[in-house]
Protein backbone atom coordinates (compact mmCIF):
# COMPACT_ATOMS: atom_id res chain seq x y z
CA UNK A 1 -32.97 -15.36 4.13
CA UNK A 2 -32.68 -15.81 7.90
CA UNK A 3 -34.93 -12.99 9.50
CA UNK A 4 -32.69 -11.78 12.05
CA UNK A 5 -30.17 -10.64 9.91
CA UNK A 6 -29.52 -6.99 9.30
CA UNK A 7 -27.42 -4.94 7.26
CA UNK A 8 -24.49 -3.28 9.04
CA UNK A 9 -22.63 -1.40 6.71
CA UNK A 10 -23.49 0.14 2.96
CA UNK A 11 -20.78 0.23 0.04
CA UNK A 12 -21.40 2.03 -3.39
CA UNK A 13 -19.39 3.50 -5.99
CA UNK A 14 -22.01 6.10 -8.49
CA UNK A 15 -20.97 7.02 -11.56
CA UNK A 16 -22.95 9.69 -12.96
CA UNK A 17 -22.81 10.68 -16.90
CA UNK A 18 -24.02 13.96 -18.14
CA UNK A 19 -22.58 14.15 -21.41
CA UNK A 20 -20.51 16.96 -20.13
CA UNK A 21 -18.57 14.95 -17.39
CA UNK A 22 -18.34 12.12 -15.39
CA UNK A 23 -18.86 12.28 -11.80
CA UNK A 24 -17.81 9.21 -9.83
CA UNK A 25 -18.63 9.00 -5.98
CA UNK A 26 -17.84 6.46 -2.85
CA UNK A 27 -20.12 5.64 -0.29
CA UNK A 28 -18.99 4.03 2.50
CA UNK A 29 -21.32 4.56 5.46
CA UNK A 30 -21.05 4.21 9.09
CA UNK A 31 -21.60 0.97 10.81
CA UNK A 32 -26.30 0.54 10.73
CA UNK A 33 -25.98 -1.37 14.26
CA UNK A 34 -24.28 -0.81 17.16
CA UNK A 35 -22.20 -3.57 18.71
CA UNK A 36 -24.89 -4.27 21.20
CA UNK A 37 -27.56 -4.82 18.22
CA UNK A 38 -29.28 -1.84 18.15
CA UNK A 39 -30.06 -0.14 14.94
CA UNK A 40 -28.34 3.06 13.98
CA UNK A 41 -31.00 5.29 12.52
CA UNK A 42 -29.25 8.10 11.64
CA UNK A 43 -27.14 6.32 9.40
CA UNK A 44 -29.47 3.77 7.96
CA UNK A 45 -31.85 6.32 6.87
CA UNK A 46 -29.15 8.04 5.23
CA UNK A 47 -28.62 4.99 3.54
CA UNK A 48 -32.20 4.31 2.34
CA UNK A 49 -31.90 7.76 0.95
CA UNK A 50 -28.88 6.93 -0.88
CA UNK A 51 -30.66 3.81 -2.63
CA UNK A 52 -34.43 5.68 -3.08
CA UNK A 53 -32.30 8.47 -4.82
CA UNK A 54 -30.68 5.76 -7.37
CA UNK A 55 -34.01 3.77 -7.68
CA UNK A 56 -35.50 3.91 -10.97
CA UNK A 57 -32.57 5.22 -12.49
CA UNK A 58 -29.39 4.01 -13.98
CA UNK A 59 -28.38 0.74 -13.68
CA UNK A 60 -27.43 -1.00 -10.02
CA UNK A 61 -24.24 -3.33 -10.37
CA UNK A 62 -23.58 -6.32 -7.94
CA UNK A 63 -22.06 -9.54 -7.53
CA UNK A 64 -24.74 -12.31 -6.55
CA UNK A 65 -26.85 -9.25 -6.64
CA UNK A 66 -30.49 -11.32 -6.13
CA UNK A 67 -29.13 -11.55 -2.21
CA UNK A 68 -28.81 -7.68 -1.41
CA UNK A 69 -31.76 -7.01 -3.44
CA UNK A 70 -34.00 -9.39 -1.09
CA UNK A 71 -32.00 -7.86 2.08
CA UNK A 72 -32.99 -4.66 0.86
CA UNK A 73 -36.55 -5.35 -0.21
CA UNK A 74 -37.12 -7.08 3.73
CA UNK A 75 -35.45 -4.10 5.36
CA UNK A 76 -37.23 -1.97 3.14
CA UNK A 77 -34.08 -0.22 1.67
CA UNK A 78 -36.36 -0.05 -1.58
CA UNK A 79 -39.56 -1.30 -2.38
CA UNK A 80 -40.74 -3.53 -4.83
CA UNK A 81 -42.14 -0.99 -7.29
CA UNK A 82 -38.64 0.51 -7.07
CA UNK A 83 -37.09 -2.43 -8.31
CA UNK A 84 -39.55 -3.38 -10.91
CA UNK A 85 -38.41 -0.21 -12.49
CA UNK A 86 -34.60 -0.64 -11.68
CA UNK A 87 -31.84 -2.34 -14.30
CA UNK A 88 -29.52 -4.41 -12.65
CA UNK A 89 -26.26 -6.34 -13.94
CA UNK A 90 -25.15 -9.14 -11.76
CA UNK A 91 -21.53 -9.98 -12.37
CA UNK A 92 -22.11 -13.19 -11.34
CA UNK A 93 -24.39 -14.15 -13.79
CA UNK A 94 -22.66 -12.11 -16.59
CA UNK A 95 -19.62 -14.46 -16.32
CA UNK A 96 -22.06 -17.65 -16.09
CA UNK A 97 -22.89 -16.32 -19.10
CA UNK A 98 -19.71 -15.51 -20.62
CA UNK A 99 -18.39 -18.96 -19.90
CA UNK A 100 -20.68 -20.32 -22.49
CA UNK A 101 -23.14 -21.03 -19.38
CA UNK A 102 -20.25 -24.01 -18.39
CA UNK A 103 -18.38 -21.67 -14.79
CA UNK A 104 -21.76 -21.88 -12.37
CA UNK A 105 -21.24 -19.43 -9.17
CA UNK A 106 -18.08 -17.82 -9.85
CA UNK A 107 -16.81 -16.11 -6.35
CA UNK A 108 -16.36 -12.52 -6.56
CA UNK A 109 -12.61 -12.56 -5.37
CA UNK A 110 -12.03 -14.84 -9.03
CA UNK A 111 -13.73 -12.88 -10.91
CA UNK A 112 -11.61 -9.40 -9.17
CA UNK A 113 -8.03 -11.43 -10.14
CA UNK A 114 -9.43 -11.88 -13.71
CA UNK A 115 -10.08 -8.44 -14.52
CA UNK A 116 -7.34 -6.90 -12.75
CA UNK A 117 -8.90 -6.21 -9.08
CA UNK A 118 -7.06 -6.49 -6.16
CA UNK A 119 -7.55 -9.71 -3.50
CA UNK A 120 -9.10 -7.97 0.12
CA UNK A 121 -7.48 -8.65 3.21
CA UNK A 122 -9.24 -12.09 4.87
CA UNK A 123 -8.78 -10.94 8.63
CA UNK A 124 -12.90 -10.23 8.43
CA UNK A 125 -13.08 -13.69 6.56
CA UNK A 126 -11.11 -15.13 10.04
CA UNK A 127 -13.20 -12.93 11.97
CA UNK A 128 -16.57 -14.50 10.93
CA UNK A 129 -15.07 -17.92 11.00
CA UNK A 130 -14.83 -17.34 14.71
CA UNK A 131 -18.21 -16.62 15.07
CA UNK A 132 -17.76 -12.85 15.66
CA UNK A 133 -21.04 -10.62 14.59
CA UNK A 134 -20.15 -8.47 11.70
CA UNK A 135 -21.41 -5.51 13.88
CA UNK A 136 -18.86 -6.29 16.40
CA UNK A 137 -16.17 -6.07 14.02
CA UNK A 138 -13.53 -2.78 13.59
CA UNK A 139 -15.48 -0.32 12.15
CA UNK A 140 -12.45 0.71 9.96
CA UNK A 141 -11.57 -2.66 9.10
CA UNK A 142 -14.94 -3.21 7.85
CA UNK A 143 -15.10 -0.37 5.76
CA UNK A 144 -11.54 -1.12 4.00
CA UNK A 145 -13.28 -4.66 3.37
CA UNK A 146 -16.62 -3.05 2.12
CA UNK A 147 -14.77 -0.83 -0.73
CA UNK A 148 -12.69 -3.62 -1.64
CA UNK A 149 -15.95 -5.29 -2.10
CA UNK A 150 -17.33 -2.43 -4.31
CA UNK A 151 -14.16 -1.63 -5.93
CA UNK A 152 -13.50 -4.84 -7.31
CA UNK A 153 -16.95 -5.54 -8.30
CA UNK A 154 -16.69 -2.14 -10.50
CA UNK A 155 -13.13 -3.48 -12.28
CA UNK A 156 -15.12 -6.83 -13.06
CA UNK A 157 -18.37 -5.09 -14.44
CA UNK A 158 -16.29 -2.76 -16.86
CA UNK A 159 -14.36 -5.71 -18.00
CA UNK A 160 -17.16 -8.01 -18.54
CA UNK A 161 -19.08 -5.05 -20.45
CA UNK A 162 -16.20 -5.28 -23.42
CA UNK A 163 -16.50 -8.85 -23.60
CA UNK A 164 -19.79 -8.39 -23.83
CA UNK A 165 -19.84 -6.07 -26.82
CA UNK A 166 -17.08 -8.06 -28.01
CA UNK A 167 -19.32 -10.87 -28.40
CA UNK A 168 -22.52 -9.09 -29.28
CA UNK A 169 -24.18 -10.99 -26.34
CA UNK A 170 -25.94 -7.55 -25.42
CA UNK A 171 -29.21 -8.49 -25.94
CA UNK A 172 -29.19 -11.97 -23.96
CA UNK A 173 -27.06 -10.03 -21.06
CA UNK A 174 -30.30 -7.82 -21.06
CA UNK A 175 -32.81 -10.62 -20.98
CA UNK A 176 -31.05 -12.34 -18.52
CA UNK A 177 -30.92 -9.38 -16.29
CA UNK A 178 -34.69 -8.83 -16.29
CA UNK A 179 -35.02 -12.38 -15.79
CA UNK A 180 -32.99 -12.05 -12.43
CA UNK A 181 -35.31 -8.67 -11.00
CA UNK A 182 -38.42 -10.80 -12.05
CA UNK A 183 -37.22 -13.88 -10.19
CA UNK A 184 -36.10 -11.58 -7.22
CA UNK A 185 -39.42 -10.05 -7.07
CA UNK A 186 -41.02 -13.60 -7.06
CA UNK A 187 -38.62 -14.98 -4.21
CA UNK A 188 -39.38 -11.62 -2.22
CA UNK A 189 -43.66 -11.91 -2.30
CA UNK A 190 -43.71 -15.74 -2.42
CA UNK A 191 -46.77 -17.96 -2.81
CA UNK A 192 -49.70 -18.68 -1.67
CA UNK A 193 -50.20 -21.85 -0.17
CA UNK A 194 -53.89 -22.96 0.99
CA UNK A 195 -52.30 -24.96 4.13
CA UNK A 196 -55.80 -26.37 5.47
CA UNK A 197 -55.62 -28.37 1.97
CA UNK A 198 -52.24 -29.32 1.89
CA UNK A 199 -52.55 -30.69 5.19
CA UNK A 200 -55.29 -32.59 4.14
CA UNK A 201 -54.15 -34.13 1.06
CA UNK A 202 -50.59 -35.16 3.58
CA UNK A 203 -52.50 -36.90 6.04
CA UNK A 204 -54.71 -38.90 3.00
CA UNK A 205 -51.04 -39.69 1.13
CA UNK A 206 -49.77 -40.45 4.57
CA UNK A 207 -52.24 -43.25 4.89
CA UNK A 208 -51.71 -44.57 1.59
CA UNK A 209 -47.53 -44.87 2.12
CA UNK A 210 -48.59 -46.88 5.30
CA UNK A 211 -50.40 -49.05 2.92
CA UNK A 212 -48.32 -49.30 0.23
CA UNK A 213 -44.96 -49.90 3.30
CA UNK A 214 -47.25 -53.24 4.69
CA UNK A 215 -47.52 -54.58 0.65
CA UNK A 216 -44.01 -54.09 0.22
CA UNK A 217 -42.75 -55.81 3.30
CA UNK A 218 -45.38 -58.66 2.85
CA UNK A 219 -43.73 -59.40 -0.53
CA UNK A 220 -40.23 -59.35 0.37
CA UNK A 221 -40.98 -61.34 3.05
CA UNK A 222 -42.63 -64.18 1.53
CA UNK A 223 -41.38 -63.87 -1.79
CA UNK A 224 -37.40 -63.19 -2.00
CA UNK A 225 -36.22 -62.78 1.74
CA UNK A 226 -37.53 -66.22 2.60
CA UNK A 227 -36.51 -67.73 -1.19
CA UNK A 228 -32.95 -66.23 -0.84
CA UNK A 229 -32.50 -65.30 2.97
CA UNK A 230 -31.72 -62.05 3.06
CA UNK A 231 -32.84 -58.42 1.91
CA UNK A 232 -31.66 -54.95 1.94
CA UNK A 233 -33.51 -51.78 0.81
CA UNK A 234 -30.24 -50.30 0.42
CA UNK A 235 -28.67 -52.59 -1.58
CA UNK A 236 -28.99 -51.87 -5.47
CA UNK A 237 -28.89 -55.37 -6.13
CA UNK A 238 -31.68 -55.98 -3.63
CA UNK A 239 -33.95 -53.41 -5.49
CA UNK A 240 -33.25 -54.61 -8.84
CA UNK A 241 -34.54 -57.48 -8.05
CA UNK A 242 -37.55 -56.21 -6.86
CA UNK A 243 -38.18 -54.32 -9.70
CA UNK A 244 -37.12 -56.38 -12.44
CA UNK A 245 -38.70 -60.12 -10.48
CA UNK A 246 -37.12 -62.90 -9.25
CA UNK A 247 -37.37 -64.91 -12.53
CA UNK A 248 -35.62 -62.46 -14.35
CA UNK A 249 -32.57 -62.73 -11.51
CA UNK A 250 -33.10 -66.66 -11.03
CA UNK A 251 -29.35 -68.06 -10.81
CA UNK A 252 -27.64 -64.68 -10.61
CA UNK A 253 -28.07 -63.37 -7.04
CA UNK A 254 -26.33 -65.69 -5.57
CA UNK A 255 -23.27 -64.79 -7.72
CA UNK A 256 -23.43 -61.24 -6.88
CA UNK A 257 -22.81 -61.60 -2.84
């Protein structure tokens, strides 16, 4: 994650099930940052509310999903107890899965023409490519982007969800799933590293690659570059017969310039 980074905009479709009817809701908010880089927050509290109001409940549908979660963990969107507790399907992984664990990182805008969603417009695409901030984009054009974003990645979760049954690969969809929030979780608080002793041990292996660098070159100095003229570290041929000795090569080096 590169620090500086900050969410601009926030996309979500809710579906809410009561048993007595379905309500079905899109978010799109305004723009988090201004152009000149200053947070909005008006808007991005809003949209912390939005996420601390679904945490804990339901279950939160992305695409690559690990990468918002740690966006929204560091910009404290939600907070790690939140997402202990949260159930999370990551399309991406779901077709990893479906593919018979064979299609690794399938792009969202595949996945979209597979099950029937609709390809966005790339002028944001050609936008970033020439190196203009996200915040400095249209505001309008950003949002049509963002709810293509969260519109398609609803069409590919339903659609993965009967293949799913389909297959009866519930239970390993689950696993998997908990898998990913554990794994976010560990990216998100890290580990400890004692860096007095790791510094240590370097400088004490650091001495003993010097070491081992003068024994080397002392023995293909005296022993093949002087027998056969040459020697490259590079060179396969060179290191096999390093490895495997010069009597085993006798004859045959030669023949393989």
């Amino acid at each position: 994650m590169w620090p500086d980074n900050q969410i601009v905009k926030v996309g979500l479709i809710t579906v809410d099930n009561d048993h007595c009817a379905v309500s079905r809701q899109t978010y799109i908010s305004q723009n988090c940052i201004h152009r000149d880089g200053r947070i909005n927050h008006i808007i991005q509290n809003e949209s912390k509310e939005m996420f601390s109001r679904f945490a804990k409940t339901g279950l939160w549908v992305g695409h690559n999903i690990k990468f918002d979660l740690l966006y929204l963990l560091a910009k404290r969107y939600i907070t790690p107890t939140e997402l202990a507790h949260t159930k999370v399907w990551d399309t991406q992984l779901a077709e990893y899965l479906l593919s018979g664990q064979t299609h690794t990182y399938p792009a969202l805008d595949e996945c979209a023409i597979k099950y029937g969603g609709v390809l966005k417009d790339d002028k944001i695409k050609a936008a970033w490519d020439a190196g203009i901030e996200t915040e400095c984009i249209d505001e309008d054009d950003l949002g049509v982007y963002l709810l293509g974003d969260v519109q398609n990645t609803e069409k590919v979760f339903l659609g993965q969800v009967e293949k799913v049954k389909k297959y009866g690969m519930e239970k390993l969809i689950e696993s998997q799933m908990q898998a990913l929030v554990a794994v976010t979780l560990m990216e998100y608080n890290g580990m400890y590293i004692n860096r007095d002793y790791v510094k240590e041990r370097s400088d004490e292996l650091g001495k003993l690659i010097e070491s081992d660098e003068l024994l080397l070159s002392s023995y293909v100095k005296f022993a093949i570059k002087e027998h056969y003229g040459r020697w490259d570290w590079s060179s396969p041929k060179d290191l096999s017969l390093y490895l495997f000795g010069v009597g085993f090569l006798e004859g045959t080096y030669r023949d393989w310039e």
